[in-house]
C-alpha atoms as a PDB file:
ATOM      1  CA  UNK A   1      -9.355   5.757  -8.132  1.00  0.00           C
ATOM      2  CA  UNK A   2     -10.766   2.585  -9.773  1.00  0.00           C
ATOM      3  CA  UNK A   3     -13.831   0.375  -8.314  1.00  0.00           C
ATOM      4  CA  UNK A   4     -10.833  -2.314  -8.444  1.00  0.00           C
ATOM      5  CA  UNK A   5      -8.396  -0.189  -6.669  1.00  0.00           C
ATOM      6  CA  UNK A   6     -10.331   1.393  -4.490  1.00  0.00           C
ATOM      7  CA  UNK A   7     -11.827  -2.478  -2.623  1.00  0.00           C
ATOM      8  CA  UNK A   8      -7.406  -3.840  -3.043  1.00  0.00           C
ATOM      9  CA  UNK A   9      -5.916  -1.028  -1.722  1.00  0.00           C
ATOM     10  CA  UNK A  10      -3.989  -2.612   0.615  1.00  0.00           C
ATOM     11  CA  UNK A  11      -4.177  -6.187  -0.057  1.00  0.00           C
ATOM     12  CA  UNK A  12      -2.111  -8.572  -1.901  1.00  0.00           C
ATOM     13  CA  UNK A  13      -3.090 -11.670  -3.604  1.00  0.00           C
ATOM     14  CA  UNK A  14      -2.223 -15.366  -2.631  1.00  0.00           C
ATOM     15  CA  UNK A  15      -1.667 -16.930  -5.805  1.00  0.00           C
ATOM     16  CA  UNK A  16      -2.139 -20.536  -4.601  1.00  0.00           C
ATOM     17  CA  UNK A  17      -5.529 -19.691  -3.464  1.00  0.00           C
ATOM     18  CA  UNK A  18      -6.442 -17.561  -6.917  1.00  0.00           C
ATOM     19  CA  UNK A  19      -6.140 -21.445  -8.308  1.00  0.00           C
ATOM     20  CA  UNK A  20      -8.334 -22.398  -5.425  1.00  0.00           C
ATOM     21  CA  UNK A  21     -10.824 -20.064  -6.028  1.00  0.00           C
ATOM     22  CA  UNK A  22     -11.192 -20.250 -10.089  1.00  0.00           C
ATOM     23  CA  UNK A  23      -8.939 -18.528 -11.530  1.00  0.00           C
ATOM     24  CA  UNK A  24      -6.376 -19.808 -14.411  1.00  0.00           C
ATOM     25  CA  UNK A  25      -3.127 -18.799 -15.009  1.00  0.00           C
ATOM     26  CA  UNK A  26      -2.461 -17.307 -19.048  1.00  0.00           C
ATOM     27  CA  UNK A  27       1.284 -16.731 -18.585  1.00  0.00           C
ATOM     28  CA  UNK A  28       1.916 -14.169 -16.043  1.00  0.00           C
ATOM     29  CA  UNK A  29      -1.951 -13.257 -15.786  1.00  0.00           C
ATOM     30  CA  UNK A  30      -5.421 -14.955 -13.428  1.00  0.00           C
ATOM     31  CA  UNK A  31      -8.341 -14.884 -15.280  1.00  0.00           C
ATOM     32  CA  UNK A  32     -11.814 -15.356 -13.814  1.00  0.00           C
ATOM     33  CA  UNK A  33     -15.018 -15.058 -15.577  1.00  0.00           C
ATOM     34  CA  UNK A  34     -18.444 -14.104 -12.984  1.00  0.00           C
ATOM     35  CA  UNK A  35     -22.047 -13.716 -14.519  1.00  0.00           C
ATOM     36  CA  UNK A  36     -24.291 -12.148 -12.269  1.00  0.00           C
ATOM     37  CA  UNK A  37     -27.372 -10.202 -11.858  1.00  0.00           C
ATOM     38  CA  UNK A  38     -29.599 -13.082 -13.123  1.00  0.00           C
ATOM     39  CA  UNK A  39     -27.342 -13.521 -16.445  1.00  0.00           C
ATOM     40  CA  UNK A  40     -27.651 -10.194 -17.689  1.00  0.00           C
ATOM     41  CA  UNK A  41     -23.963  -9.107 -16.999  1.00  0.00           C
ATOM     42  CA  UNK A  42     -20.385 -10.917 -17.029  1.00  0.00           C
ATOM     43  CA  UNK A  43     -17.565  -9.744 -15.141  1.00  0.00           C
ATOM     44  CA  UNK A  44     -14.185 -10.750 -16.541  1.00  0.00           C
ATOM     45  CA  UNK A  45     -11.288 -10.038 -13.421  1.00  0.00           C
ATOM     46  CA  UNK A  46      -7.418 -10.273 -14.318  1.00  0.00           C
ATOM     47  CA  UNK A  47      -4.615 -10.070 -11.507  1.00  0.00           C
ATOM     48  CA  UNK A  48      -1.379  -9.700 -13.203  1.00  0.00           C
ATOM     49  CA  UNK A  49       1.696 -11.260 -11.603  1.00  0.00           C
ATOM     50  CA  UNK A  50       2.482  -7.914  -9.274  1.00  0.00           C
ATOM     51  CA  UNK A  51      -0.929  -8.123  -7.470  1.00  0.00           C
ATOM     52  CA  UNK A  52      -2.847  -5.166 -10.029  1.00  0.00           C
ATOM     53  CA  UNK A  53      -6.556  -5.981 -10.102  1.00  0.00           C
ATOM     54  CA  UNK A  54      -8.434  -5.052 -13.631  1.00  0.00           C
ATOM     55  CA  UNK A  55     -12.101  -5.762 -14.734  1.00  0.00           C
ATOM     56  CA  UNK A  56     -14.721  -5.431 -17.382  1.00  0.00           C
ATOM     57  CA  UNK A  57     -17.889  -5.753 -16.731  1.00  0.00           C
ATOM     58  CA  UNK A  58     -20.423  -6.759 -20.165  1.00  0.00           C
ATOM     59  CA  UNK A  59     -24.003  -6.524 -21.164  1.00  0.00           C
ATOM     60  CA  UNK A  60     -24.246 -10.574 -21.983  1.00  0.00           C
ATOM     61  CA  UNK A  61     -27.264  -9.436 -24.643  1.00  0.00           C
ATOM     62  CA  UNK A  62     -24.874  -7.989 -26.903  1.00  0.00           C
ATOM     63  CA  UNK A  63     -21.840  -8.386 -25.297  1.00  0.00           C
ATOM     64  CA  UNK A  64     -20.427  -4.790 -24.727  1.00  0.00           C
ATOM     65  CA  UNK A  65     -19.119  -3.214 -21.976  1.00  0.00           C
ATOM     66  CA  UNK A  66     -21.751  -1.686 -19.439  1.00  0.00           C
ATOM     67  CA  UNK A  67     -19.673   2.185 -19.492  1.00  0.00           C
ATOM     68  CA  UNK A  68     -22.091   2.988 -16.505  1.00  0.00           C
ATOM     69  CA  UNK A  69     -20.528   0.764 -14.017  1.00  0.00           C
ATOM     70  CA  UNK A  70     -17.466   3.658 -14.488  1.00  0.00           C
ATOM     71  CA  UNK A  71     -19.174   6.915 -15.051  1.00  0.00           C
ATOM     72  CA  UNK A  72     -18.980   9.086 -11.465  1.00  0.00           C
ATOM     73  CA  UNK A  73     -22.082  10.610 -10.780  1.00  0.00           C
ATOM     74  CA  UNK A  74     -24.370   8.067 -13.569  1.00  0.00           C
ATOM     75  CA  UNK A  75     -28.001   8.667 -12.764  1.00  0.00           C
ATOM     76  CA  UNK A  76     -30.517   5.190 -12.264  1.00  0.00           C
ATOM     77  CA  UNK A  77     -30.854   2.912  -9.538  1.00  0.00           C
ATOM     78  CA  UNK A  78     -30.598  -0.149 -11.984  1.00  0.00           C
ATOM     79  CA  UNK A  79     -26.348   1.123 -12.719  1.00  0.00           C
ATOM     80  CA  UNK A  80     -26.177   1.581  -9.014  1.00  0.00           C
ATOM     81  CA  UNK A  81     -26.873  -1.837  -8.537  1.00  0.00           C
ATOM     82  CA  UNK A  82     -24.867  -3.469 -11.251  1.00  0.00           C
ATOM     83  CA  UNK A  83     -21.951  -1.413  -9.532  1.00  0.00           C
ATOM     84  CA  UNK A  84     -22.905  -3.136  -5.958  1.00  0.00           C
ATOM     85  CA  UNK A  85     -23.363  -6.507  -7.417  1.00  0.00           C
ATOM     86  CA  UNK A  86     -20.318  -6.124  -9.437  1.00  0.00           C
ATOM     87  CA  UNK A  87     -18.168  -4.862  -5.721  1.00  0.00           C
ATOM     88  CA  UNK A  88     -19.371  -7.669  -4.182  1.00  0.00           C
ATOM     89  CA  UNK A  89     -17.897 -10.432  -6.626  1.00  0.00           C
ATOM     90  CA  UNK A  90     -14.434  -8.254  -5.967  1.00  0.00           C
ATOM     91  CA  UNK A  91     -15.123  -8.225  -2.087  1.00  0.00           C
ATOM     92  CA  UNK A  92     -15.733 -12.166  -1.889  1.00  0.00           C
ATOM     93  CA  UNK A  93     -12.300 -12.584  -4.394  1.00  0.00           C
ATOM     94  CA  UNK A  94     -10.508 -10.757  -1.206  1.00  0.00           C
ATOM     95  CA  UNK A  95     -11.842 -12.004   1.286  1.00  0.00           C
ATOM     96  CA  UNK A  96     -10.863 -15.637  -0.105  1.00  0.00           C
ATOM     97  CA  UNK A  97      -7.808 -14.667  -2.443  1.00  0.00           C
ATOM     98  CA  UNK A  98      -5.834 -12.093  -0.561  1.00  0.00           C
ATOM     99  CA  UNK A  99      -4.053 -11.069   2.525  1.00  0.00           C
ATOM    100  CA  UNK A 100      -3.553  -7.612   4.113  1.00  0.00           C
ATOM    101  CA  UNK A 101      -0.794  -5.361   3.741  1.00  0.00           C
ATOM    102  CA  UNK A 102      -0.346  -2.415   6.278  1.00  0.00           C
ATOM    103  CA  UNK A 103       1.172  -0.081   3.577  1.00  0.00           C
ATOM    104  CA  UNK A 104       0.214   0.831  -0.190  1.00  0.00           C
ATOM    105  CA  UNK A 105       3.902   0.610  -2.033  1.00  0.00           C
ATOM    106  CA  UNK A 106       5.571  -2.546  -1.948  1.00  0.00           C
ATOM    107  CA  UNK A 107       8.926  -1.658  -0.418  1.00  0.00           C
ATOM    108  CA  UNK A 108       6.533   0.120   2.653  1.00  0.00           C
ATOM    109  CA  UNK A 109       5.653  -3.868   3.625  1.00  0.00           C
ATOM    110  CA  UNK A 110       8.748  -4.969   2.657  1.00  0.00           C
ATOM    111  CA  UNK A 111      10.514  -2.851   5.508  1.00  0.00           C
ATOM    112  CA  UNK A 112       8.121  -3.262   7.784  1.00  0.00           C
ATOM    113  CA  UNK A 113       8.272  -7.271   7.599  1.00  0.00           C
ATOM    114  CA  UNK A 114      12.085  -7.148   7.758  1.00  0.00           C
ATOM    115  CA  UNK A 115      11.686  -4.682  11.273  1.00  0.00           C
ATOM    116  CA  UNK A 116       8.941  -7.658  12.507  1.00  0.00           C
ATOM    117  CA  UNK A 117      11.286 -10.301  11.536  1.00  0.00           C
ATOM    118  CA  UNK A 118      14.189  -8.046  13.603  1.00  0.00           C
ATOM    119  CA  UNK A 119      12.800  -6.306  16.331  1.00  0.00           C
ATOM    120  CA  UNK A 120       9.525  -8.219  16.839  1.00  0.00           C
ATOM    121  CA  UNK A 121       7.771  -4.648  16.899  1.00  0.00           C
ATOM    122  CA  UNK A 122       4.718  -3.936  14.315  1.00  0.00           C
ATOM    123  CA  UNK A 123       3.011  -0.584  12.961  1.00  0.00           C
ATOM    124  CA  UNK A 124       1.348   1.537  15.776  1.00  0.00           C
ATOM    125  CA  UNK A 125      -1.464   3.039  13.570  1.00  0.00           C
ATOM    126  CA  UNK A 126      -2.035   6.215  16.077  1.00  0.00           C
ATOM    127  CA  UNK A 127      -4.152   8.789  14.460  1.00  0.00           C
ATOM    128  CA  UNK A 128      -8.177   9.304  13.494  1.00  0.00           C
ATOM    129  CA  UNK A 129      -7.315  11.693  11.241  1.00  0.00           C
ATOM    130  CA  UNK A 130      -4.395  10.479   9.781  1.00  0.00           C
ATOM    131  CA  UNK A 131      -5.294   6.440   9.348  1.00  0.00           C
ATOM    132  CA  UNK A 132      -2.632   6.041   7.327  1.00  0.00           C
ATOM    133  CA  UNK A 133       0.527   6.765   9.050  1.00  0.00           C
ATOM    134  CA  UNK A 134       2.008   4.782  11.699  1.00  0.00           C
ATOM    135  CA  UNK A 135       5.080   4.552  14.423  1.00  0.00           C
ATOM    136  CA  UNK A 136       7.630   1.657  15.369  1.00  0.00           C
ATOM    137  CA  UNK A 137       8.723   2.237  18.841  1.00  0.00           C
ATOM    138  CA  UNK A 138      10.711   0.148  21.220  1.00  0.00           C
ATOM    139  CA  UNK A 139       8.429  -1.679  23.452  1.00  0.00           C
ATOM    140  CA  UNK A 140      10.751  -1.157  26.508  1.00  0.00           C
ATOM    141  CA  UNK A 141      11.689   2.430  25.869  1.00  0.00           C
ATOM    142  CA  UNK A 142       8.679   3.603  24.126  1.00  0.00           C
ATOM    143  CA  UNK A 143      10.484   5.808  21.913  1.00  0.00           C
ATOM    144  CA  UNK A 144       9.763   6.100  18.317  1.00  0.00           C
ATOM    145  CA  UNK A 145      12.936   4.714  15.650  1.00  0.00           C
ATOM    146  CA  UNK A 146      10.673   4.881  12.453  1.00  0.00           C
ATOM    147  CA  UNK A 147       7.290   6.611  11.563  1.00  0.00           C
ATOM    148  CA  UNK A 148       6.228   5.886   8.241  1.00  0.00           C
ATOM    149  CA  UNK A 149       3.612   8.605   6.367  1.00  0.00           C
ATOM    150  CA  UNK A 150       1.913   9.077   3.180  1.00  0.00           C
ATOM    151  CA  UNK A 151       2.207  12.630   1.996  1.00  0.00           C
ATOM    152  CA  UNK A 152       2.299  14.491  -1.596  1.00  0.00           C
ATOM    153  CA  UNK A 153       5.937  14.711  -3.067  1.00  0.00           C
ATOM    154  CA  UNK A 154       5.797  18.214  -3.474  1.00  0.00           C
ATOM    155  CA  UNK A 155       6.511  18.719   0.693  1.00  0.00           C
ATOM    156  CA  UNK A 156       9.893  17.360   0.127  1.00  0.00           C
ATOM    157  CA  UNK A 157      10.630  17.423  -3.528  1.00  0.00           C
ATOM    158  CA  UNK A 158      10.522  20.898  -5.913  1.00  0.00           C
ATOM    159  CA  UNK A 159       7.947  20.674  -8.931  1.00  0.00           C
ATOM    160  CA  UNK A 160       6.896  17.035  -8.381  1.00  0.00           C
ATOM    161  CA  UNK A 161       3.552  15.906  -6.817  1.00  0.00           C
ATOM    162  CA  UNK A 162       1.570  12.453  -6.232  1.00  0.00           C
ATOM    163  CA  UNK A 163       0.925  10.282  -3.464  1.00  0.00           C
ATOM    164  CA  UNK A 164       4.246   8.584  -1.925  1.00  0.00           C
ATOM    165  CA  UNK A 165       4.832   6.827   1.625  1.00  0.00           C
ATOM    166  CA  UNK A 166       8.169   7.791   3.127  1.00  0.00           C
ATOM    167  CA  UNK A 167      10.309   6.419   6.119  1.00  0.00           C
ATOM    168  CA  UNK A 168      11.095   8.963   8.951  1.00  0.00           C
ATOM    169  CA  UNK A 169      13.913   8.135  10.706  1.00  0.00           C
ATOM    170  CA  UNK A 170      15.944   9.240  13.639  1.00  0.00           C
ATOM    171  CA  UNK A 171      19.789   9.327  13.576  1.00  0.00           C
ATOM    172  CA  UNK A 172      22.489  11.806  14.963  1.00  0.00           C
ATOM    173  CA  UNK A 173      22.374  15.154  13.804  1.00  0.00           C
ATOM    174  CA  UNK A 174      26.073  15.120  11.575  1.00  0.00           C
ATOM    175  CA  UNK A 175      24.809  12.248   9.946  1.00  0.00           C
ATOM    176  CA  UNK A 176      21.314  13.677   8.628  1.00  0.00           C
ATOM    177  CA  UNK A 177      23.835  16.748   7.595  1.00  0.00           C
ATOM    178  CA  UNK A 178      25.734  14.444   5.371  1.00  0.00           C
ATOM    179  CA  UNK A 179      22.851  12.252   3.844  1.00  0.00           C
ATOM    180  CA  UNK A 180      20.412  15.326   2.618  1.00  0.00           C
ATOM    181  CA  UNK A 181      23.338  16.204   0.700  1.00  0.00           C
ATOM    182  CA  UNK A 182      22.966  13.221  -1.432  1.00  0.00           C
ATOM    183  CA  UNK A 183      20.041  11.772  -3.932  1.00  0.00           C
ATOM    184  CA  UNK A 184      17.113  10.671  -2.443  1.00  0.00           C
ATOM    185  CA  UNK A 185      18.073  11.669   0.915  1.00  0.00           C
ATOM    186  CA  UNK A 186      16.050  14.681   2.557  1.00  0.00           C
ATOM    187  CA  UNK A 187      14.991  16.785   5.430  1.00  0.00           C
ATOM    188  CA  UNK A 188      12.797  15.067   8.151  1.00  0.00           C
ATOM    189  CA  UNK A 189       8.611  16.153   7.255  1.00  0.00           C
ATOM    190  CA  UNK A 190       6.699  16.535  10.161  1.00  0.00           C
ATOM    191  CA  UNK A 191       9.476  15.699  12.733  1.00  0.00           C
ATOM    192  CA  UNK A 192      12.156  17.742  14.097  1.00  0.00           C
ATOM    193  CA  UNK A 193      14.589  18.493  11.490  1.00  0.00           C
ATOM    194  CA  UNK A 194      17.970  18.016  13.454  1.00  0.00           C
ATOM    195  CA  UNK A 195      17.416  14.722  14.935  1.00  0.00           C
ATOM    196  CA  UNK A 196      15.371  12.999  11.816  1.00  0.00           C
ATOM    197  CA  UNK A 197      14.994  12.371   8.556  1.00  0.00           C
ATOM    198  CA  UNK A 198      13.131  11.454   5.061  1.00  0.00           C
ATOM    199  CA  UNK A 199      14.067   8.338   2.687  1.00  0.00           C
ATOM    200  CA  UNK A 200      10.818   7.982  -0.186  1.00  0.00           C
ATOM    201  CA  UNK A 201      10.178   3.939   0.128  1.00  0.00           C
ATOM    202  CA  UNK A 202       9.755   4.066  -4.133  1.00  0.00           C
ATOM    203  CA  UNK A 203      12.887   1.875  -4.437  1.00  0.00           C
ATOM    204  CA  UNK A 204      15.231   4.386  -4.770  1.00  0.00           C
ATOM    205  CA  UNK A 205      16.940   3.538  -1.848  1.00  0.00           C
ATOM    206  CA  UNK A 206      17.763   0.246  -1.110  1.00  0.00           C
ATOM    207  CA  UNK A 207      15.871  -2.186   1.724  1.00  0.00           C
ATOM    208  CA  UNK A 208      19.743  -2.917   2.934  1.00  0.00           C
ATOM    209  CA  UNK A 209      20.539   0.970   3.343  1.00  0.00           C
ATOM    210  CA  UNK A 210      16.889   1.567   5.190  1.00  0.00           C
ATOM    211  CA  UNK A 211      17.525  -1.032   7.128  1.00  0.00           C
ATOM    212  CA  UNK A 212      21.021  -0.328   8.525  1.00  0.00           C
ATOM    213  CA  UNK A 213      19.638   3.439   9.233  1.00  0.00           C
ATOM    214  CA  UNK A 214      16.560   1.644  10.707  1.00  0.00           C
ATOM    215  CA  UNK A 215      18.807   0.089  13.258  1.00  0.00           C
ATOM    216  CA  UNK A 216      20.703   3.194  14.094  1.00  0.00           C
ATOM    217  CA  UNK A 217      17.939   5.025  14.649  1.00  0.00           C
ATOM    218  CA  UNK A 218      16.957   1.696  16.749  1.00  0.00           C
ATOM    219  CA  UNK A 219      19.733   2.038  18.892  1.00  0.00           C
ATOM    220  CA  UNK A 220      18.645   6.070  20.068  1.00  0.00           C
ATOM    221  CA  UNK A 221      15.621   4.194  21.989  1.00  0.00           C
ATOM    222  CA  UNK A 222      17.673   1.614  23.794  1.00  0.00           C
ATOM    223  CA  UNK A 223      17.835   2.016  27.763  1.00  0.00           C
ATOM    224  CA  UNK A 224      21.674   2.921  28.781  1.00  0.00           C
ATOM    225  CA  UNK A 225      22.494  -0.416  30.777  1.00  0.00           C
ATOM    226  CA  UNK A 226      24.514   0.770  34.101  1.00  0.00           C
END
């Protein structure tokens, strides 16, 4: 993972405040320009119009990229400090530029600001050791409707691997039977197979069709009014 990646992970820029800050707009691209370390280096930072942070850091002498700020594992306290001073002009840019998101892929926040904007209920982040899954439950049932988790692609999908969040979701048993027969529909990971279920949030399935299982599996945690 990038230096760049690695401090945005999460985060997503506010585009009015980019303009704020110092940045200017070269068609769909923010552009900012940062010379640090006494003069000696310049940072140039782009955020393109989907939120992906880049950088370059140069050697203002003769004006070519320092390749230590990226080597893992670079020997010399002098590189290690160029890297800090270097993380730190990305920290302040976040901390005055950008907001947090809760998940890593796009239609991950999506859902979850459509079940806010619904059911008033936000991510229950419940695990140490797994920081980056998390539960919606019904605040007067306490019963989970939706966990989503981060896991490799090859738990649910034959010969394919890489980092993807899915949505976990409970609905009645027939109905899980009919959807894992279709694309991009598949058994539950980590739950109990017969009562839930997996949908990948990578767009393949649409934020309407999440949704409408999102509020069946909703309805499973409502009290039975007498």
């Amino acid at each position: 993972m990038s230096i760049e990646d690695n401090i945005f992970q999460r985060f997503a820029p506010n585009f009015e405040k980019l303009a704020d800050y110092g940045f200017k707009k070269t068609k769909n691209t923010y552009k900012i320009e940062k010379i640090f370390k006494n003069g000696l280096f310049k940072a140039e930072i782009s955020i393109d119009s989907k939120g992906k942070v880049s950088g370059t850091v140069y050697d203002t002498e003769n004006n070519d990229e320092y390749l230590p700020l990226r080597i893992q594992g670079v020997e010399g306290a002098f590189a290690g400090e160029v890297r800090a001073d270097y993380e730190a002009i990305l920290e302040d840019i976040k901390e005055h530029c950008f907001s947090k998101n809760y998940f890593v892929l796009p239609q991950s926040n999506r859902i979850t600001n459509l079940i806010i904007d619904k059911y008033g209920d936000y991510p229950e982040f419940l695990w140490e050791k797994f920081s980056d899954a998390a539960v919606f439950r019904n605040p007067e049932s306490k019963k989970w409707y939706l966990a989503i988790l981060d896991i490799d692609r090859s738990k649910i999908q034959d010969k394919r691997k890489g980092f993807i969040e899915t949505a976990q979701l409970k609905l009645d048993p027939k109905k899980i039977e009919q959807l894992i027969k279709q694309d991009n529909f598949y058994p539950a990971y980590h739950m109990n197979k017969k009562y839930w279920m997996t949908v990948i949030l990578d767009e393949t399935v649409s934020d309407e069709k999440i949704m409408e299982l999102v509020a069946e599996s909703h309805s499973f945690t409502e009290k039975k009014r007498k």
